[in-house]
Protein backbone atom coordinates (compact mmCIF):
# COMPACT_ATOMS: atom_id res chain seq x y z
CA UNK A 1 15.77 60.88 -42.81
CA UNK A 2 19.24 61.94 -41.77
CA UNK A 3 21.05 59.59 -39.33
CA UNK A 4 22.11 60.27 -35.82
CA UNK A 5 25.50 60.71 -35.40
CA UNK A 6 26.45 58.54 -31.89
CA UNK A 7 28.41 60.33 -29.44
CA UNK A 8 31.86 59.23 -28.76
CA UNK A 9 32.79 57.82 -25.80
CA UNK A 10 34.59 59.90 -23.29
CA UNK A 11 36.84 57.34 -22.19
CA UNK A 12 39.01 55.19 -24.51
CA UNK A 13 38.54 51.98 -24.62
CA UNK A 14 42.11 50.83 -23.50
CA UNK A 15 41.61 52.84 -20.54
CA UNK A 16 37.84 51.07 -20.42
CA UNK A 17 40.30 47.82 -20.29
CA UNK A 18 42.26 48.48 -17.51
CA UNK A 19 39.86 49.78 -15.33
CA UNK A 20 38.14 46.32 -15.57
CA UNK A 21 41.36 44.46 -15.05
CA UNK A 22 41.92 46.87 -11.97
CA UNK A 23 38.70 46.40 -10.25
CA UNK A 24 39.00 42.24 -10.78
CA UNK A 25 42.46 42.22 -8.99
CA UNK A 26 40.60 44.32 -6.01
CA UNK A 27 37.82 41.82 -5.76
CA UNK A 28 40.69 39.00 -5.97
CA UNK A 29 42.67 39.97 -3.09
CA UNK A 30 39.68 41.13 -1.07
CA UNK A 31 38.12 37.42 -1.32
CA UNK A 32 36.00 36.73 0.94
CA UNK A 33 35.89 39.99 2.82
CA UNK A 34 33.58 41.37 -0.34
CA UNK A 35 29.89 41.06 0.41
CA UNK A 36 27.83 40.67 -2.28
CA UNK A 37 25.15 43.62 -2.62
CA UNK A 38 21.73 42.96 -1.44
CA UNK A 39 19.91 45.33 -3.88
CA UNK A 40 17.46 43.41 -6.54
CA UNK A 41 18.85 43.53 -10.39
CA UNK A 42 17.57 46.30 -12.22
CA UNK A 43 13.50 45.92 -13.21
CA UNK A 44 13.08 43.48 -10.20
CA UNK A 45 10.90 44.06 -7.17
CA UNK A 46 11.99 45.86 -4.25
CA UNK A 47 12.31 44.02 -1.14
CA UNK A 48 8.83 44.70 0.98
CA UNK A 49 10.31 46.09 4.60
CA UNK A 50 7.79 44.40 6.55
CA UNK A 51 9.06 40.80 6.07
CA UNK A 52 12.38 42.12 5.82
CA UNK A 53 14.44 39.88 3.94
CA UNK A 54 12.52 36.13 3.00
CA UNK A 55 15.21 35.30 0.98
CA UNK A 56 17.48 34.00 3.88
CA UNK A 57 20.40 34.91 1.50
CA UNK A 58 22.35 35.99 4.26
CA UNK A 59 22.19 32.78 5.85
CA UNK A 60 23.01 30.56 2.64
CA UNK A 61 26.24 28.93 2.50
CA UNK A 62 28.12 27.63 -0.54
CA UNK A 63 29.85 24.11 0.74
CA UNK A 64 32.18 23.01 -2.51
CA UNK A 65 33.09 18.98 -2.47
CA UNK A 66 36.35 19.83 -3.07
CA UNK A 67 37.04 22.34 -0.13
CA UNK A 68 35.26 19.60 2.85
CA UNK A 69 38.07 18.25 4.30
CA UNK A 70 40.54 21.46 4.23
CA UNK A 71 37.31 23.06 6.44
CA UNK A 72 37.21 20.19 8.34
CA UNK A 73 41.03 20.56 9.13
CA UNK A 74 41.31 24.14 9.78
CA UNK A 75 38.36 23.58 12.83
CA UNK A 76 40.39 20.65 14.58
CA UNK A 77 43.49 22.45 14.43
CA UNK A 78 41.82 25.50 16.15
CA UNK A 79 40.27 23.12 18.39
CA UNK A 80 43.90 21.55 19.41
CA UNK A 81 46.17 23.87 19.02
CA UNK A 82 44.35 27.26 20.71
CA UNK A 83 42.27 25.31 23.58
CA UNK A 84 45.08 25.04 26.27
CA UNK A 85 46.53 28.66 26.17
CA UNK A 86 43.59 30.05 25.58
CA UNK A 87 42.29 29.07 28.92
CA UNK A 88 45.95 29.76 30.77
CA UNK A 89 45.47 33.07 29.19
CA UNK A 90 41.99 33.64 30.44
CA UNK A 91 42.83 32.19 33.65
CA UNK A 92 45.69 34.42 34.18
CA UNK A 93 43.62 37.15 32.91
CA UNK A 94 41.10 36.66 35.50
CA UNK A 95 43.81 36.09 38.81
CA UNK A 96 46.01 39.61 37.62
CA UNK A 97 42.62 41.40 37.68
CA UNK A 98 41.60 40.55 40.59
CA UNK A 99 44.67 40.71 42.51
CA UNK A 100 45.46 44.17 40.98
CA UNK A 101 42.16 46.06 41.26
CA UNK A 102 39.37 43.29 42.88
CA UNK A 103 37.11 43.41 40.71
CA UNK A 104 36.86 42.65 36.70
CA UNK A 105 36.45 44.96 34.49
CA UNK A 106 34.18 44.67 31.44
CA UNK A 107 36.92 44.36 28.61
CA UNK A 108 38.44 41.48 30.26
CA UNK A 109 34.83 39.70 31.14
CA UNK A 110 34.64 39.33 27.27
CA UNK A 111 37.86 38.41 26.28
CA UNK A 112 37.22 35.14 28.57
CA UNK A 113 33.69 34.43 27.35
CA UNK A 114 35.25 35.17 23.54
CA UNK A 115 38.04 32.72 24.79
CA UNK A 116 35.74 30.05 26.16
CA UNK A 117 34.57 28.58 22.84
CA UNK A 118 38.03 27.57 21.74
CA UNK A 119 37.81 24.93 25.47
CA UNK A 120 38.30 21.26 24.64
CA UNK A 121 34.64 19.81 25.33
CA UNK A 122 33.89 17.61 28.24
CA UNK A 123 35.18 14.08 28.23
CA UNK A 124 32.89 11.38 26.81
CA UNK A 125 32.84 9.89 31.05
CA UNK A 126 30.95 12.59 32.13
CA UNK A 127 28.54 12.17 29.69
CA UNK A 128 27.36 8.79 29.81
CA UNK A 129 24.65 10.03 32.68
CA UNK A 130 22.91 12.49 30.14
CA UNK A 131 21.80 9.28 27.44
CA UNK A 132 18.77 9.27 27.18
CA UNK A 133 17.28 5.71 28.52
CA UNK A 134 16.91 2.86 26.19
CA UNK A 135 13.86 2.66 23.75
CA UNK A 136 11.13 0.08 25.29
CA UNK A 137 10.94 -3.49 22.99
CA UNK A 138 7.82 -3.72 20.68
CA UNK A 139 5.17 -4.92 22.13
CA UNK A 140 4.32 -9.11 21.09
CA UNK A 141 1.26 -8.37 18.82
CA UNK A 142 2.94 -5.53 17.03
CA UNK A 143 5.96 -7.77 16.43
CA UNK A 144 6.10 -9.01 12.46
CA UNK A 145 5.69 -13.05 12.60
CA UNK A 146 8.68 -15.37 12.02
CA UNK A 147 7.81 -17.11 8.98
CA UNK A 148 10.43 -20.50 8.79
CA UNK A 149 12.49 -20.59 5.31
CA UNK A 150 10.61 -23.67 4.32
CA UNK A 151 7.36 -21.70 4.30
CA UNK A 152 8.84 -18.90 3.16
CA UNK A 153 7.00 -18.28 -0.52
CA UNK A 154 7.36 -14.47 -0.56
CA UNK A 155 11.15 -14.18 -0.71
CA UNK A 156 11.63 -15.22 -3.78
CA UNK A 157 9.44 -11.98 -4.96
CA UNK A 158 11.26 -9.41 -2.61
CA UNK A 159 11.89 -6.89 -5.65
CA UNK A 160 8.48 -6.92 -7.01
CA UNK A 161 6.81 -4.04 -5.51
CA UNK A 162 3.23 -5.25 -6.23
CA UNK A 163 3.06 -8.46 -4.66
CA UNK A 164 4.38 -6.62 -1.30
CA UNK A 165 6.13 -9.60 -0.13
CA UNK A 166 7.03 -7.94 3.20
CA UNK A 167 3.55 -7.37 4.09
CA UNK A 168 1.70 -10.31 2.25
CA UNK A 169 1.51 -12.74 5.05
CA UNK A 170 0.50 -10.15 7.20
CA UNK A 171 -2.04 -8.75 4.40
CA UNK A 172 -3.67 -11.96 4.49
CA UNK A 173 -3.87 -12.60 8.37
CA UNK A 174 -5.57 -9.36 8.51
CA UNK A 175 -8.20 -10.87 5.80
CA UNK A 176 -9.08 -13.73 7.88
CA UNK A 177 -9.48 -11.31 11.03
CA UNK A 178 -12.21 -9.08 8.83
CA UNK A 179 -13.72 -12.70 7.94
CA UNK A 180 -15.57 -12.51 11.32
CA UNK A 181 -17.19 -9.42 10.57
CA UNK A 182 -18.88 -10.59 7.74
CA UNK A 183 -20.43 -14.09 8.41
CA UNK A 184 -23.90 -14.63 7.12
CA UNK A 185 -26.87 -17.24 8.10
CA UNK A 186 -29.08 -18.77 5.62
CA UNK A 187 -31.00 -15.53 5.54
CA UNK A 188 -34.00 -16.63 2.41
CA UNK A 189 -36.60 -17.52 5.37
CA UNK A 190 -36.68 -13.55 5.85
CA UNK A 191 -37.59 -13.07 1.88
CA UNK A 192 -41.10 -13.92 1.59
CA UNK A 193 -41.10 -13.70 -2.22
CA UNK A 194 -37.52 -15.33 -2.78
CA UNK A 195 -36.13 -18.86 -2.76
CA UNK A 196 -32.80 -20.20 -2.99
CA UNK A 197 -33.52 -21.27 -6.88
CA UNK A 198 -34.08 -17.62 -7.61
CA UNK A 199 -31.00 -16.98 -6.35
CA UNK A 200 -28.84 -19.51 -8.11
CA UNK A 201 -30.43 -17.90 -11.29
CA UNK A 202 -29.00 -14.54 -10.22
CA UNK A 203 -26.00 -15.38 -9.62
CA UNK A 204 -25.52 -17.65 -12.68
CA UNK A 205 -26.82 -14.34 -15.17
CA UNK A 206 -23.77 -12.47 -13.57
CA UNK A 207 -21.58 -15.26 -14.19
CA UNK A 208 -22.73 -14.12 -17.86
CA UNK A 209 -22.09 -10.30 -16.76
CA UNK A 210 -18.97 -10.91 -15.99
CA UNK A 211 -17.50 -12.95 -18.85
CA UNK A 212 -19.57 -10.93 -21.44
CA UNK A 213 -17.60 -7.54 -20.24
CA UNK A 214 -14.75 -9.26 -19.42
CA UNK A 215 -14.15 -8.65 -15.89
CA UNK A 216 -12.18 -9.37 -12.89
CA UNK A 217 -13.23 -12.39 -11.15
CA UNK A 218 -12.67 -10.59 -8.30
CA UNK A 219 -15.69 -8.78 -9.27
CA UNK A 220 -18.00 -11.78 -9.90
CA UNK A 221 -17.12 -12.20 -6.28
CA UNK A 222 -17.39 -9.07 -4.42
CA UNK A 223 -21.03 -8.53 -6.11
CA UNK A 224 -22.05 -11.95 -4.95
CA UNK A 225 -21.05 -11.31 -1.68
CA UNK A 226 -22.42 -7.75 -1.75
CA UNK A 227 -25.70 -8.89 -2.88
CA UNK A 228 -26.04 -12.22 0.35
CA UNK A 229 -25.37 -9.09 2.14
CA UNK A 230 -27.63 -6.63 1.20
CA UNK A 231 -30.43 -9.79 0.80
CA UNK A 232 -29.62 -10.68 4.52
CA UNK A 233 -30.61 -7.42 6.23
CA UNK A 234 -33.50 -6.12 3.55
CA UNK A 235 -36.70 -7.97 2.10
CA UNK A 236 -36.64 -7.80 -1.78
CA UNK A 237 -39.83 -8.26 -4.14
CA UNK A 238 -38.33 -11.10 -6.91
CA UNK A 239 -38.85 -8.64 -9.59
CA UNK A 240 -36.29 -6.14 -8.28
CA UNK A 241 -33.85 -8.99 -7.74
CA UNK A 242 -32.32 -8.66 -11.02
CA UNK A 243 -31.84 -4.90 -10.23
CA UNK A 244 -30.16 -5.61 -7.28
CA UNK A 245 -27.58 -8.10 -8.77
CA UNK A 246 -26.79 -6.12 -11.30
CA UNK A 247 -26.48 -2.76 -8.76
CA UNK A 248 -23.74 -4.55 -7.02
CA UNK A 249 -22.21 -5.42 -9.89
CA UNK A 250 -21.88 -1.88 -10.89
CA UNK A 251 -20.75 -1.15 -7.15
CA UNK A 252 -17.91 -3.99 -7.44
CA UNK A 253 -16.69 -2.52 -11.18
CA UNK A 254 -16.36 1.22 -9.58
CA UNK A 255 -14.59 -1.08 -6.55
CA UNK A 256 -12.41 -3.29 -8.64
CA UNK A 257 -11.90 -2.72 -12.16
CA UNK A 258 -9.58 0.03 -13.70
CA UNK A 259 -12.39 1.22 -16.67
CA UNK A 260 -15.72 -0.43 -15.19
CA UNK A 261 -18.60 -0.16 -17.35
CA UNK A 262 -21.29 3.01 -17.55
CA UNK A 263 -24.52 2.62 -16.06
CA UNK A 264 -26.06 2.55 -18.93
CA UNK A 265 -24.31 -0.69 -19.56
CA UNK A 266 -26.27 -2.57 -16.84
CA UNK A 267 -29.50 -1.00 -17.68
CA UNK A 268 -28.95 -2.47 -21.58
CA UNK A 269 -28.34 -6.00 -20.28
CA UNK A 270 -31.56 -5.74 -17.96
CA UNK A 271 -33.66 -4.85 -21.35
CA UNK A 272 -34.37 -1.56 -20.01
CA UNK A 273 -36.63 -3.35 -17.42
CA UNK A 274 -35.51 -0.24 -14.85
CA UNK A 275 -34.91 3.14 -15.45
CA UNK A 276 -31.44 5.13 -14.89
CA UNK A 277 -32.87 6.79 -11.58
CA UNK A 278 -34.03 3.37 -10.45
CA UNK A 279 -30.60 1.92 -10.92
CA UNK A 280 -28.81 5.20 -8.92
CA UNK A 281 -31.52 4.45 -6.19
CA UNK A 282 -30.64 1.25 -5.56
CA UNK A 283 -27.10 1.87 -5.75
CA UNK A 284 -27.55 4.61 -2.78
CA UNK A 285 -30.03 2.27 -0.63
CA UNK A 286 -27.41 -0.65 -0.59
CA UNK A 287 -24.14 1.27 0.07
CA UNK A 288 -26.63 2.87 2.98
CA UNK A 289 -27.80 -0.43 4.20
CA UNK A 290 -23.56 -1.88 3.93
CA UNK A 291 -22.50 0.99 6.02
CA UNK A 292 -20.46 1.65 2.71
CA UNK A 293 -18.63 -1.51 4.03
CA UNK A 294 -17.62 -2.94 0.90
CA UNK A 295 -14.10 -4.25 0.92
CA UNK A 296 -15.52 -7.92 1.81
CA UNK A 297 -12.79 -10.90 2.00
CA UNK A 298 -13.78 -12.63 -1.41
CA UNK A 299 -12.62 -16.63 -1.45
CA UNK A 300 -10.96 -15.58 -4.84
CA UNK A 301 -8.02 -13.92 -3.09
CA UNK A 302 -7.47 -16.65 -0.60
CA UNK A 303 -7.10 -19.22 -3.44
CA UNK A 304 -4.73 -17.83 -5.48
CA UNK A 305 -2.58 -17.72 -2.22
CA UNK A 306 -3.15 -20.77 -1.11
CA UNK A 307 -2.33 -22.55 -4.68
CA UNK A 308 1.24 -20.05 -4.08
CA UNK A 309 2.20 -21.87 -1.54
CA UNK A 310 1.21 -25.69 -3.18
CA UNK A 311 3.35 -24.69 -6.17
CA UNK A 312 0.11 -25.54 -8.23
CA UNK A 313 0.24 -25.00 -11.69
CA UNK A 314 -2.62 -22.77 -13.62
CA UNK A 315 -4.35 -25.88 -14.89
CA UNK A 316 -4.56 -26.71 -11.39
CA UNK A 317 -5.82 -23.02 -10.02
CA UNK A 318 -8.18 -22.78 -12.48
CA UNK A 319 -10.02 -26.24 -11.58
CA UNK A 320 -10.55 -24.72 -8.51
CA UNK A 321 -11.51 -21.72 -9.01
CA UNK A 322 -14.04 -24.09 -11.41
CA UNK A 323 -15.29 -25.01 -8.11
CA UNK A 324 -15.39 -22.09 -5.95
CA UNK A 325 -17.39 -20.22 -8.89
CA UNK A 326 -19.91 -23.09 -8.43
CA UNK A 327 -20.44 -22.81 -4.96
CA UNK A 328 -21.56 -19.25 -5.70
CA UNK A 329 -24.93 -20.65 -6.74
CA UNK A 330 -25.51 -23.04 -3.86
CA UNK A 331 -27.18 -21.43 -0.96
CA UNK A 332 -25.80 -23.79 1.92
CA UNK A 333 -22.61 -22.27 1.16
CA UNK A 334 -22.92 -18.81 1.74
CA UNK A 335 -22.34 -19.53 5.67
CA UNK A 336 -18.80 -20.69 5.04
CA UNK A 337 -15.85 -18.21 5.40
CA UNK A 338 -13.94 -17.39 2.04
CA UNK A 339 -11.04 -18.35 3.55
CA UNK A 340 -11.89 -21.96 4.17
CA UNK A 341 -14.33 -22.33 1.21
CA UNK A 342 -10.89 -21.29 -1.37
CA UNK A 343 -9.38 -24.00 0.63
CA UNK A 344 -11.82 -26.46 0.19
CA UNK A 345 -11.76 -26.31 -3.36
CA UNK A 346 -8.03 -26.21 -3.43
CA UNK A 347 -7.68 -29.33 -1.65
CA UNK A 348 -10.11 -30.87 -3.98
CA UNK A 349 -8.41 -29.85 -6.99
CA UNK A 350 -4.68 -31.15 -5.72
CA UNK A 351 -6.51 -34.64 -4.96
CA UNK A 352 -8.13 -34.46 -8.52
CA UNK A 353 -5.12 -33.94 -10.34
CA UNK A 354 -2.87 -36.14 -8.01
CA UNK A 355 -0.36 -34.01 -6.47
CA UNK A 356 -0.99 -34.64 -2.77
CA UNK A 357 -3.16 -33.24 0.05
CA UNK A 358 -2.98 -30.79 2.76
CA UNK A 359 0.90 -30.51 3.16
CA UNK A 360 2.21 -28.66 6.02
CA UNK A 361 3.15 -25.37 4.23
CA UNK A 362 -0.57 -24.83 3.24
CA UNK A 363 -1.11 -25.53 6.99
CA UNK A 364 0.43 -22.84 8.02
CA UNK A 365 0.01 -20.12 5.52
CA UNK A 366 -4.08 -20.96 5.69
CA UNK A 367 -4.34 -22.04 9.27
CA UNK A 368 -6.85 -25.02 8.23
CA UNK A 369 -6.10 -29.00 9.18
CA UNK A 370 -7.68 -31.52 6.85
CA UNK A 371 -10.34 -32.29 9.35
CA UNK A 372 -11.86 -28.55 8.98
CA UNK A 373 -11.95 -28.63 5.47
CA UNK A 374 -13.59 -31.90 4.90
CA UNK A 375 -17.19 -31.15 5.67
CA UNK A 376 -16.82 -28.37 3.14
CA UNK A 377 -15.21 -31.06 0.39
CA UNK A 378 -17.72 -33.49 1.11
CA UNK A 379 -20.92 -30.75 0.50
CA UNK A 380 -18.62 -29.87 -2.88
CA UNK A 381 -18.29 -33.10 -4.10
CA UNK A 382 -22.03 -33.77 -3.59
CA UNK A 383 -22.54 -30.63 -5.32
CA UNK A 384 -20.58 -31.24 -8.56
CA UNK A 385 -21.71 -35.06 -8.43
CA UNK A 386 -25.37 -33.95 -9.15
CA UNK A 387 -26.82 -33.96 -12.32
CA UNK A 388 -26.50 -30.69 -13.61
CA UNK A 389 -29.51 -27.35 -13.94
CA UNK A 390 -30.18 -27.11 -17.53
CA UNK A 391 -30.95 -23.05 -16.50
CA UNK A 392 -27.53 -22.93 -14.45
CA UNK A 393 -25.14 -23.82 -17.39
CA UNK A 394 -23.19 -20.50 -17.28
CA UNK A 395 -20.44 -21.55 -15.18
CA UNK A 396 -19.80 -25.26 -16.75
CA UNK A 397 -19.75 -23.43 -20.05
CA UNK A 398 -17.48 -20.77 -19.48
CA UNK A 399 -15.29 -23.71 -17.87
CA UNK A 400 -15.20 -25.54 -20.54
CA UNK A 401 -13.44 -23.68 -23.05
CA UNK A 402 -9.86 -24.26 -23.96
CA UNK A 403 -8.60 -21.09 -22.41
CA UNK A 404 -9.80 -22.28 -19.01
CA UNK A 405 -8.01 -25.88 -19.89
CA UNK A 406 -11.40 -27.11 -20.70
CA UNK A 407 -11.64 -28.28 -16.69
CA UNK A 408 -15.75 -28.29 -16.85
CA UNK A 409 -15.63 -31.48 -18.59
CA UNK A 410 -12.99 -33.07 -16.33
CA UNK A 411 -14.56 -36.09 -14.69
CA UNK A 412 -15.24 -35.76 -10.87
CA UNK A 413 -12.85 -37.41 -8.34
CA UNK A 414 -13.38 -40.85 -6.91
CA UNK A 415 -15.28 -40.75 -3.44
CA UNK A 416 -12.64 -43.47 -2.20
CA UNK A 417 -10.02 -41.47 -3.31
CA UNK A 418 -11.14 -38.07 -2.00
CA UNK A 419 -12.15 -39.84 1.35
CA UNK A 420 -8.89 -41.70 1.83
CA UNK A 421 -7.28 -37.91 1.06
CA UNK A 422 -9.51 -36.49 3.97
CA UNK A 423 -8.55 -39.32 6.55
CA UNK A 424 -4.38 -39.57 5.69
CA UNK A 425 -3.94 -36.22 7.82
């Protein structure tokens, strides 16, 4: 196939050239005074006439860094230079016309209001009655709490974003408030087929739970506490009381953990004993009976605050969270507030291990004096001085092992020692 022959261009290139060069000079000198066209590129959309123009591109202007303070200039010198005769002018303006004819005419009445922007603004005097009035002080209980440097803990944290050390002592005063809401009696006289024995077995199997799919303890605690709650306000047959531990045990691993377990997972460690619509029953019948009230203060939380502010070392944590995790089981315990429970057994840890009592600075941050924490320390001490359950060895095992400092086999505290503790303060 023959090829097509292009047609030659009609004008020469050199003229091509200097038409270019011609037209940039023109847009050079024109500067600013060129508007840029408004019609799309070619293929784009045309502009829709009933919103007009949604582009705002008229109103966009280009501020370059460089160009600031030359702008900034040229405005104060108008302002300075052209504010004085322009008003002589307009004033003179206005007296000749209305000498000469009495009246002004139309063309003058704009070149004064066209004159009046240039005026030098009122002075700063004659403002001072237009400020608005002074913003009211915060109310007391909105005010954030002086904390003094010595009890200051949180500072030293102020660029770790997840310990919130601006809001932690605030966090934690707001824990103790919800404490009220969720105080429970000795509620097993309303169970008529349950006794406190069943219960310690319960919560010693999801001791097991917990350290078997290696969960928060935070979870141990918020199913505990989920399950005195749900016990307290409904009657339970004792062979649906393993379904209801491990229920809120699923409830506090959706609550807690990052990847909790599948259901299926609690209904393998029950033996199959329910079924998978039994399980999603329950589930729906205690959230119901909670109000979906879950976020409980746990005792957990409180302790590893409180052993912040003694300086305590892990070993020293973790032999009382050895305690606390034993008080789970005991059933004249589950009246006492978190708050003062995780203090209990932080006090007897510190006199275990021989670093003091109840200093001021875990005064203050728990709001406890020794006197309201010994009646809980004595009931512990009684508690851990009694032979132990041969079926409630869960906890004392798992305490025992050398990642947990072995602190299940520590031997218990003097008496003397604990009781001359209680009475120095």
């Amino acid at each position: 196939m023959p090829l097509t022959r292009r047609k030659k261009c009609a004008v020469p290139v050199g003229s091509k050239l200097a038409n270019v060069k011609a037209t940039a000079t023109e847009n050079q000198e024109d500067g600013a005074q060129v508007k840029r066209s408004s019609s799309p590129p070619h293929g784009a959309p045309k502009k829709r006439t009933a919103f007009i123009d949604i582009t705002n591109a008229h109103k966009v202007q280009i501020s370059f860094p460089g160009r600031k303070k030359e702008a900034g200039k040229k405005v104060v010198k108008k302002t300075t230079s052209k504010s004085v005769p322009a008003k002589n002018r307009a004033n003179s303006l206005k007296s000749s016309s209305v000498s000469s004819e009495g009246t002004t005419s139309e063309k003058e009445k704009t070149d004064v209001e066209e004159e009046k922007q240039w005026e030098v603004p009122a002075p700063v005097e004659e403002l001072v009655d237009k400020v608005p009035p002074a913003v009211p002080d915060t109310p007391v209980h909105l005010k954030k709490q002086h904390i003094p440097k010595e009890f200051d803990i949180d500072s030293e944290n102020s660029e770790d974003i997840y310990i919130c050390p601006e809001y932690a002592k605030d966090i934690f005063d707001y824990l103790k408030q919800r404490e009220e809401k969720f105080i429970l009696t000795n509620y097993m006289p309303r169970q008529p087929s349950l006794n406190p024995e069943m219960r310690a077995i319960l919560v010693d199997w999801l001791v097991e739970v917990q350290e078997n799919f290696e969960l928060y303890h935070e979870t141990l605690y918020l199913a505990v506490k989920m399950t005195d709650h749900f016990l307290s306000k409904t009657p339970v047959h004792k062979e649906m009381l393993q379904l209801v531990g491990s229920t809120t045990m699923l409830i506090a691993c959706k609550f807690e953990e990052i990847s909790p377990p599948f259901a299926e997972d609690f209904l393998y460690i029950c033996d199959d004993a329910y079924t998978r619509e039994e399980l999603i029953a329950m589930e729906a019948n205690i959230l119901k009976t909670l109000s979906f009230d879950i976020n409980i203060p746990i005792p957990y939380r409180f302790l590893r605050r409180y052993a912040k502010c003694a300086s305590a070392g892990m070993d020293t944590l973790t032999l009382a969270r050895f305690y606390c995790e034993i008080s789970l089981m005991e059933m004249d315990l589950v009246s006492v507030r978190g708050s003062l429970l995780a203090s209990a057994c932080l006090l007897m840890a510190l006199v275990t291990k021989d670093l003091g009592g109840w200093c001021p600075i875990l005064q203050f941050h728990s709001g406890y004096q020794t006197s309201d924490l010994a009646p809980v320390v004595r009931r512990l001490h009684s508690l851990l001085l009694a032979p132990p359950d041969d079926k409630l060895r869960a906890v004392r095992n798992k305490y025992s092992h050398k990642v947990f400092f072995e602190v299940g086999s520590l031997p218990l505290v003097n008496v003397d020692i604990l009781e001359k503790a209680l009475s120095s303060q």
